[in-house]
N, C-alpha and C. Protein backbone atom coordinates (compact mmCIF):
# COMPACT_ATOMS: atom_id res chain seq x y z
N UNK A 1 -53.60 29.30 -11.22
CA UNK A 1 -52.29 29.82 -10.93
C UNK A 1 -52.42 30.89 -9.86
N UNK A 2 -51.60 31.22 -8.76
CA UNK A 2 -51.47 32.08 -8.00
C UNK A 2 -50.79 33.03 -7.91
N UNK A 3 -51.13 34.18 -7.62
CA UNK A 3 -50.08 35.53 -7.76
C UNK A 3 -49.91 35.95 -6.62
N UNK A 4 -48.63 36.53 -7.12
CA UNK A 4 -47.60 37.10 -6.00
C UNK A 4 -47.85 38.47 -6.51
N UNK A 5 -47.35 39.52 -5.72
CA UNK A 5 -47.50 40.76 -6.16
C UNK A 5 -45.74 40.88 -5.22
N UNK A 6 -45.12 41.81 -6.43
CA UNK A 6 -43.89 41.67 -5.62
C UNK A 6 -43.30 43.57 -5.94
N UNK A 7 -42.53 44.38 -5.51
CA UNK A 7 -42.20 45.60 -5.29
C UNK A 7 -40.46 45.70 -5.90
N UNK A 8 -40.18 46.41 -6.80
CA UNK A 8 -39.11 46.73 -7.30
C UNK A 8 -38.71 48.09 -7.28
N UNK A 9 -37.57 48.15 -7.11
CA UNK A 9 -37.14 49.71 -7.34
C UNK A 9 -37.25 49.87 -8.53
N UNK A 10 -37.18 50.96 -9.39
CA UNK A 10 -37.36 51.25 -10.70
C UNK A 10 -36.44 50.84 -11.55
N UNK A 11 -34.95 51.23 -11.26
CA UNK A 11 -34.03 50.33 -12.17
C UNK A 11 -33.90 49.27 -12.33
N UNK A 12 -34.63 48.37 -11.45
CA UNK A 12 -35.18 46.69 -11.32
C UNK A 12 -36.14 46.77 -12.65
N UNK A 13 -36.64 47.45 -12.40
CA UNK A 13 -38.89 47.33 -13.12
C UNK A 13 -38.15 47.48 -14.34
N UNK A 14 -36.93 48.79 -15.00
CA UNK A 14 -36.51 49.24 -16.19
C UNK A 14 -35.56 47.75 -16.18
N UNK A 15 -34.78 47.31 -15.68
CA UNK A 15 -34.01 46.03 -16.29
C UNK A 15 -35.09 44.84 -16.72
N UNK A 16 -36.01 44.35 -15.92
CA UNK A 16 -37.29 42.83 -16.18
C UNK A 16 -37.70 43.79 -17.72
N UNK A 17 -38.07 44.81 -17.28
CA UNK A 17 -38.96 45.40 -18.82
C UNK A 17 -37.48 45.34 -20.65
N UNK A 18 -36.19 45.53 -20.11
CA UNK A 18 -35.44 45.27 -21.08
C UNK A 18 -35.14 44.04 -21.46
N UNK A 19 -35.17 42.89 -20.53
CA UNK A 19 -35.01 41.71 -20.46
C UNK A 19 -36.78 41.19 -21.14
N UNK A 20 -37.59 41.39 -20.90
CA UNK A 20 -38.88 40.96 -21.42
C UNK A 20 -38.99 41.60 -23.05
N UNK A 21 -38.30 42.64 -23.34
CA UNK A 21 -38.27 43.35 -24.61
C UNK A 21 -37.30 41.86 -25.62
N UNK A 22 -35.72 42.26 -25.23
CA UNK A 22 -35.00 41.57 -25.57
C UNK A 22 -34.91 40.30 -25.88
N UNK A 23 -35.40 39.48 -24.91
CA UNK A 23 -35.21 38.31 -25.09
C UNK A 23 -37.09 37.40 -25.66
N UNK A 24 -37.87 38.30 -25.74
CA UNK A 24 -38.94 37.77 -26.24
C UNK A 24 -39.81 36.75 -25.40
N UNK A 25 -39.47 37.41 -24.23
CA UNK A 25 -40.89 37.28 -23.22
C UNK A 25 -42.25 37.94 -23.32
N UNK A 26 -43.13 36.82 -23.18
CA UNK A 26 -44.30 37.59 -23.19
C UNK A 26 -44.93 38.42 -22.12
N UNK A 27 -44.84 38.84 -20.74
CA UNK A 27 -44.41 39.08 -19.90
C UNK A 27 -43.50 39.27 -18.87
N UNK A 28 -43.71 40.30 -17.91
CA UNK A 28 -42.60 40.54 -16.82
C UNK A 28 -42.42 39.13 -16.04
N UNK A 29 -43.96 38.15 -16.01
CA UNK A 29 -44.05 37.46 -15.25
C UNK A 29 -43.71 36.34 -15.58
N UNK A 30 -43.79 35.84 -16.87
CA UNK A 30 -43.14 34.88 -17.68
C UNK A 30 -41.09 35.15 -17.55
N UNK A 31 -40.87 36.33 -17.82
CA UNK A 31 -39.49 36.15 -17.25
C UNK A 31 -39.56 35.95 -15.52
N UNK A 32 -39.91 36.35 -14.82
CA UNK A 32 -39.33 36.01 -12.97
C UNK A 32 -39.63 34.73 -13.27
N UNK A 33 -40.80 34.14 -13.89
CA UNK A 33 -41.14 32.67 -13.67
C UNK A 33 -39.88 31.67 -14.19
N UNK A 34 -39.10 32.21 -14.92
CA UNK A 34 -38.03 31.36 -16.08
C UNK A 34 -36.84 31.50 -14.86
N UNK A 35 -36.87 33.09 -14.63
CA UNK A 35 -35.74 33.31 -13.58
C UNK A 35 -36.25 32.21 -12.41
N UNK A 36 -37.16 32.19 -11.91
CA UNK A 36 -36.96 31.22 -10.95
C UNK A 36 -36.90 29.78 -10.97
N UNK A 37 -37.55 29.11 -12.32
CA UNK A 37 -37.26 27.74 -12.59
C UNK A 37 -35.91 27.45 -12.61
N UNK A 38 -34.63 28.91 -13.16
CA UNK A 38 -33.69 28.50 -13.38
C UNK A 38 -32.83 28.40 -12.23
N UNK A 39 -33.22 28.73 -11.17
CA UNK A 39 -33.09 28.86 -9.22
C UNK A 39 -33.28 27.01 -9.07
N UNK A 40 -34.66 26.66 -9.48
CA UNK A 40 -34.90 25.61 -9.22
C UNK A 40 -33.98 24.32 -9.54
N UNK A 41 -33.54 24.48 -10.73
CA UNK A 41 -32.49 23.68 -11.34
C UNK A 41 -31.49 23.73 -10.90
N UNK A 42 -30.90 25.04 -10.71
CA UNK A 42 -29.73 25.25 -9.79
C UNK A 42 -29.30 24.49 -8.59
N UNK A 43 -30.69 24.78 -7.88
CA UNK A 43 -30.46 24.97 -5.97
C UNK A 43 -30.11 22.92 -6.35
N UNK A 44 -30.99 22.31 -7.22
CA UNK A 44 -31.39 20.71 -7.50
C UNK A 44 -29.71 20.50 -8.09
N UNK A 45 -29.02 20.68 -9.10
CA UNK A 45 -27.93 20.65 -9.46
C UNK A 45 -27.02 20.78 -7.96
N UNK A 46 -27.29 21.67 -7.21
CA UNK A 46 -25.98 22.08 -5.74
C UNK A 46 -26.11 20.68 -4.81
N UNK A 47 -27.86 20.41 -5.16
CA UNK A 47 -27.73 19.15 -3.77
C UNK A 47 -27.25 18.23 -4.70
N UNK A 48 -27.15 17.80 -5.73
CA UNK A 48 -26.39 16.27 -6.33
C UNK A 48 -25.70 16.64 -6.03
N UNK A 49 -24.49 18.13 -6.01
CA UNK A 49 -22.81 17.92 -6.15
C UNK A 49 -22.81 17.97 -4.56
N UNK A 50 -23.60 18.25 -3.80
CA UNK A 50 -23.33 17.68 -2.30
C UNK A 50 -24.28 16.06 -1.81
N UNK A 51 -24.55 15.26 -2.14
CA UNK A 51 -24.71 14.35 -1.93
C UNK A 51 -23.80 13.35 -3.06
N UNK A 52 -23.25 13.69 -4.29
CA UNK A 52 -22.02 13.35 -4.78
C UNK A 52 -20.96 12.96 -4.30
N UNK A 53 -20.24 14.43 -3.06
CA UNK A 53 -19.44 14.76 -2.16
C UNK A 53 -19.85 13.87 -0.84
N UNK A 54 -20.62 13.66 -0.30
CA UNK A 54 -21.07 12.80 0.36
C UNK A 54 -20.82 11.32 0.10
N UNK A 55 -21.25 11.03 -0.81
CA UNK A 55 -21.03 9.61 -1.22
C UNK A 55 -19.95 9.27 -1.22
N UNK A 56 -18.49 10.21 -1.83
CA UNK A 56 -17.34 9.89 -2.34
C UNK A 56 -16.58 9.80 -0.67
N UNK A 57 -16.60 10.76 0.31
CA UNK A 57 -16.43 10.48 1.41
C UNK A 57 -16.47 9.53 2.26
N UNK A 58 -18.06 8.80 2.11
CA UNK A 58 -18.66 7.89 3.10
C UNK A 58 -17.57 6.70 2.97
N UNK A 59 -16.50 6.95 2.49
CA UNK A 59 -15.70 5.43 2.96
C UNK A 59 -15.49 4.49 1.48
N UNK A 60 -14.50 3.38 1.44
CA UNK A 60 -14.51 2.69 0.19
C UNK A 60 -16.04 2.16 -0.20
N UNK A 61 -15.79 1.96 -1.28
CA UNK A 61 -16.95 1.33 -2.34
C UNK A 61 -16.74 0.19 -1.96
N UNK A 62 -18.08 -0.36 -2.16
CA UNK A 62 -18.65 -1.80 -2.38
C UNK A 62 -19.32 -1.87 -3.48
N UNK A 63 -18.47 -3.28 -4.13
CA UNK A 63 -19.83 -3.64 -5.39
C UNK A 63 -21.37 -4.18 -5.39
N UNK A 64 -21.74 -3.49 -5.98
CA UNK A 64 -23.18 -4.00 -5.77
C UNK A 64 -23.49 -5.16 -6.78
N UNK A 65 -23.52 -6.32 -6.53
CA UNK A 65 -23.66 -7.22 -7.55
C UNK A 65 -24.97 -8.30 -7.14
N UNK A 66 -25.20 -9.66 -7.26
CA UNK A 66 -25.90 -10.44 -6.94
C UNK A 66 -25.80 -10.46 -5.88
N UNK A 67 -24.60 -11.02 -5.84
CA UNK A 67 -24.25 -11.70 -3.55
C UNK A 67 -24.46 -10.49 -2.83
N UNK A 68 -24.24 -9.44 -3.11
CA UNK A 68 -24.87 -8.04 -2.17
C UNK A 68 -25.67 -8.11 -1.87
N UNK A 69 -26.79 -8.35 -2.92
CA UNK A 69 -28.17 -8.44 -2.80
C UNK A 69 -29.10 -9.68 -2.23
N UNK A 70 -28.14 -10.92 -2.63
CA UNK A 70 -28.32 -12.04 -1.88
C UNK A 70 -28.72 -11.94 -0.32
N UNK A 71 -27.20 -11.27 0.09
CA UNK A 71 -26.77 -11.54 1.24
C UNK A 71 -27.71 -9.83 1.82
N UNK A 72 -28.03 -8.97 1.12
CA UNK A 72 -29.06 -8.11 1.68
C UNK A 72 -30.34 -8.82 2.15
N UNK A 73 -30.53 -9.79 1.34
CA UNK A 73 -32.59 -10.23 1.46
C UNK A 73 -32.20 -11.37 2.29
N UNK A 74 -31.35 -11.91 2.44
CA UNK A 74 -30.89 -13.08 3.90
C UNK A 74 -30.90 -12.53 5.10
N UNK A 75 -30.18 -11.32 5.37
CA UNK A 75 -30.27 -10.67 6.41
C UNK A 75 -31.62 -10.16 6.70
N UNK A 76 -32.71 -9.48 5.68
CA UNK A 76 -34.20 -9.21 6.03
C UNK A 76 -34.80 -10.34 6.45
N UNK A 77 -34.74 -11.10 5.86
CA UNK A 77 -35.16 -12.64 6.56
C UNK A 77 -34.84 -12.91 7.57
N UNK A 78 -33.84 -13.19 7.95
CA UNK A 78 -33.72 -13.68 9.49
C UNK A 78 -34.14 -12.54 10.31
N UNK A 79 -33.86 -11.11 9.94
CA UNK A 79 -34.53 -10.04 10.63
C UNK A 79 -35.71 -10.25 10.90
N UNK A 80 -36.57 -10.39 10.07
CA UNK A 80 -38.07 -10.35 9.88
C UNK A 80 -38.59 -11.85 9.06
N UNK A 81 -38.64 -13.20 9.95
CA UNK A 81 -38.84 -14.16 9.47
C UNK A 81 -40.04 -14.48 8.88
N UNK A 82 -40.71 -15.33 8.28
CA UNK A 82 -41.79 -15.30 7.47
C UNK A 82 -42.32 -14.47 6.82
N UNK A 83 -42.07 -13.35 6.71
CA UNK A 83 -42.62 -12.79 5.71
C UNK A 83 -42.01 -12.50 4.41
């Protein structure tokens, strides 16, 4: 595992140390680590609801059924014959 060494003002250092008391962290570092997984989930949650938003934009739906797919691997074929 790799460390960061990171600089807080004191009412920072006194809030991680009430939050590590309180909530039954075993460390300061075990909470930033939770705080930042929960960044991670986040930032991952913002890009679905913008590629969501994306999708719903890009124009009417098409069903995706057999003949989609048919008519997808017909077109690779004649694209790219024999193989």
């Amino acid at each position: 595992m790799a460390t960061m060494n990171i600089s807080l003002p004191e009412p920072l250092k006194e809030f991680v140390d009430e939050q590590v008391q309180e909530h039954g962290y075993s460390t300061s570092s075990e909470y930033v680590r939770t705080l930042i997984r929960k960044d991670q989930v986040q930032q991952a949650e913002l890009r679905i609801v913008a590629l969501m938003a994306e999708g719903l934009e890009s124009g009417p739906a098409v069903a995706v059924d057999d003949a989609y797919w048919k008519a997808k691997r017909e077109a690779l074929q004649q694209k790219h014959p024999g193989q």
